[in-house]
Protein backbone atom coordinates (compact mmCIF):
# COMPACT_ATOMS: atom_id res chain seq x y z
CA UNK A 1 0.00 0.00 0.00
CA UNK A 2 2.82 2.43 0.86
CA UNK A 3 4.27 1.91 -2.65
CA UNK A 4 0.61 2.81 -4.13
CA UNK A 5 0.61 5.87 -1.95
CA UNK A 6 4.05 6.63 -3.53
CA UNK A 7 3.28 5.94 -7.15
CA UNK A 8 -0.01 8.37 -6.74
CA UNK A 9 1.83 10.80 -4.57
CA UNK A 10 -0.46 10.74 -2.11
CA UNK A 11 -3.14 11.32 -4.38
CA UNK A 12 -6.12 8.89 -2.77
CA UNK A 13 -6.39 10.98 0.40
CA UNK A 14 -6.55 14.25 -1.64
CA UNK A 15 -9.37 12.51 -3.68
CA UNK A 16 -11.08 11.46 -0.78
CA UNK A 17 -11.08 14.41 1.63
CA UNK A 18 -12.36 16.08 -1.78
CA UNK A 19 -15.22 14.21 -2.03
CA UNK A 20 -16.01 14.30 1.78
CA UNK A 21 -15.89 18.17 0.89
CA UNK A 22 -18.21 17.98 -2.01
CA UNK A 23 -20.99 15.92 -0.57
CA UNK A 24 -20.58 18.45 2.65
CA UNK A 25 -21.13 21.15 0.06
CA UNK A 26 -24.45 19.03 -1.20
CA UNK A 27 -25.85 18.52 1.98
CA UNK A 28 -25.70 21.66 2.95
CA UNK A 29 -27.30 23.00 -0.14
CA UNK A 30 -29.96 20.67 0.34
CA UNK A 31 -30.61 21.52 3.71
CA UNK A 32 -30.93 25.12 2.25
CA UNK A 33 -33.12 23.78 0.15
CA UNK A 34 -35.74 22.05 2.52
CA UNK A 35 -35.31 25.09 4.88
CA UNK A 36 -37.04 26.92 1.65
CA UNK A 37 -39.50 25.00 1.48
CA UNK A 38 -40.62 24.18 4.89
CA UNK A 39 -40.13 28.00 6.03
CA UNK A 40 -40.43 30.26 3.01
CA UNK A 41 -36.85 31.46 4.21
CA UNK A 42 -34.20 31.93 1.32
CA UNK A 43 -30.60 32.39 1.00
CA UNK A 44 -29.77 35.83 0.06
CA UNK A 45 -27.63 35.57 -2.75
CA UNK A 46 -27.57 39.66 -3.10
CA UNK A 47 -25.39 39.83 0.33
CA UNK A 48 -22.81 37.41 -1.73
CA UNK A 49 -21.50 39.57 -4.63
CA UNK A 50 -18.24 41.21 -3.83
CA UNK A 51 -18.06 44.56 -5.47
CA UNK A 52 -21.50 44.30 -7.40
CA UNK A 53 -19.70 41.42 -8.95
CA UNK A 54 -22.73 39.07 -10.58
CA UNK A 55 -20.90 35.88 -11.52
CA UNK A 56 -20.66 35.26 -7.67
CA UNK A 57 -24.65 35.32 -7.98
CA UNK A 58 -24.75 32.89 -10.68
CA UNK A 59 -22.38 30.51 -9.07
CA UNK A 60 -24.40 30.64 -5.84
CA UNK A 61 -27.74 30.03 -7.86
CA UNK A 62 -26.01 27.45 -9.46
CA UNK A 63 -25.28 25.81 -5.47
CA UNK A 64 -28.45 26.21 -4.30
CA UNK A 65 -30.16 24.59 -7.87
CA UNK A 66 -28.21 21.39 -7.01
CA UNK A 67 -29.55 21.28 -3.32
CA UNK A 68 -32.98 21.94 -4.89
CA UNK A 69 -32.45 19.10 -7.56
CA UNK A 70 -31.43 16.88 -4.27
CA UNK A 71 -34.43 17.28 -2.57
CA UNK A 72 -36.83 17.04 -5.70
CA UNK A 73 -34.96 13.67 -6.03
CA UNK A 74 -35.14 12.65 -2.44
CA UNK A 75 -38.94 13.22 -2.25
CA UNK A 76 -40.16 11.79 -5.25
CA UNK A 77 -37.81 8.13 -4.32
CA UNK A 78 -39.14 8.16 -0.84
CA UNK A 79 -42.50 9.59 -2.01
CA UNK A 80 -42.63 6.26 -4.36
CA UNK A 81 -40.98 3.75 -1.72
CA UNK A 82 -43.42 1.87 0.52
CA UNK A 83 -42.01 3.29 3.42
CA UNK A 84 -43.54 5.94 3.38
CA UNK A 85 -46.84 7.87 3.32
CA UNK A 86 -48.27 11.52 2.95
CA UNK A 87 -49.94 12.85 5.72
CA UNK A 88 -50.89 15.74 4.23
């Protein structure tokens, strides 16, 4: 294993402790995202441009889509599971 970890230069724990980062990144955005819709309470992406700068905007929008796309995809697997129900 140590001569793996050589040949990659370390590269499987960089790999790793990026993904750990990214699906961090994902759940938070999700939570975001069911926060929304639970609360009405959204993320002010206005507070997040630097110097009027827009792309930061986009970039955020672009975050918060994915938790949104998430939670869409959560709901409608659990919503067509057998475990469970709507109460509402």
């Amino acid at each position: 294993m140590v001569f793996l970890n050589l040949l990659t230069f370390g590269l499987w724990g960089k790999l790793g402790r990026l993904t750990h980062y990214a699906v961090d990144a994902v759940l938070i955005s999700t939570i975001l995202a069911g926060m929304r819709r639970s609360t009405g309470l959204t993320f002010n992406t206005e507070r997040v441009s630097v110097g009027g700068d827009k792309e930061a905007n986009k970039w955020v929008d672009k975050y918060l889509g994915v938790g949104e796309w998430v939670m869409d995809q959560s709901v409608a697997i659990a919503g067509s599971s057998g475990w469970f129900h709507r109460t509402r």
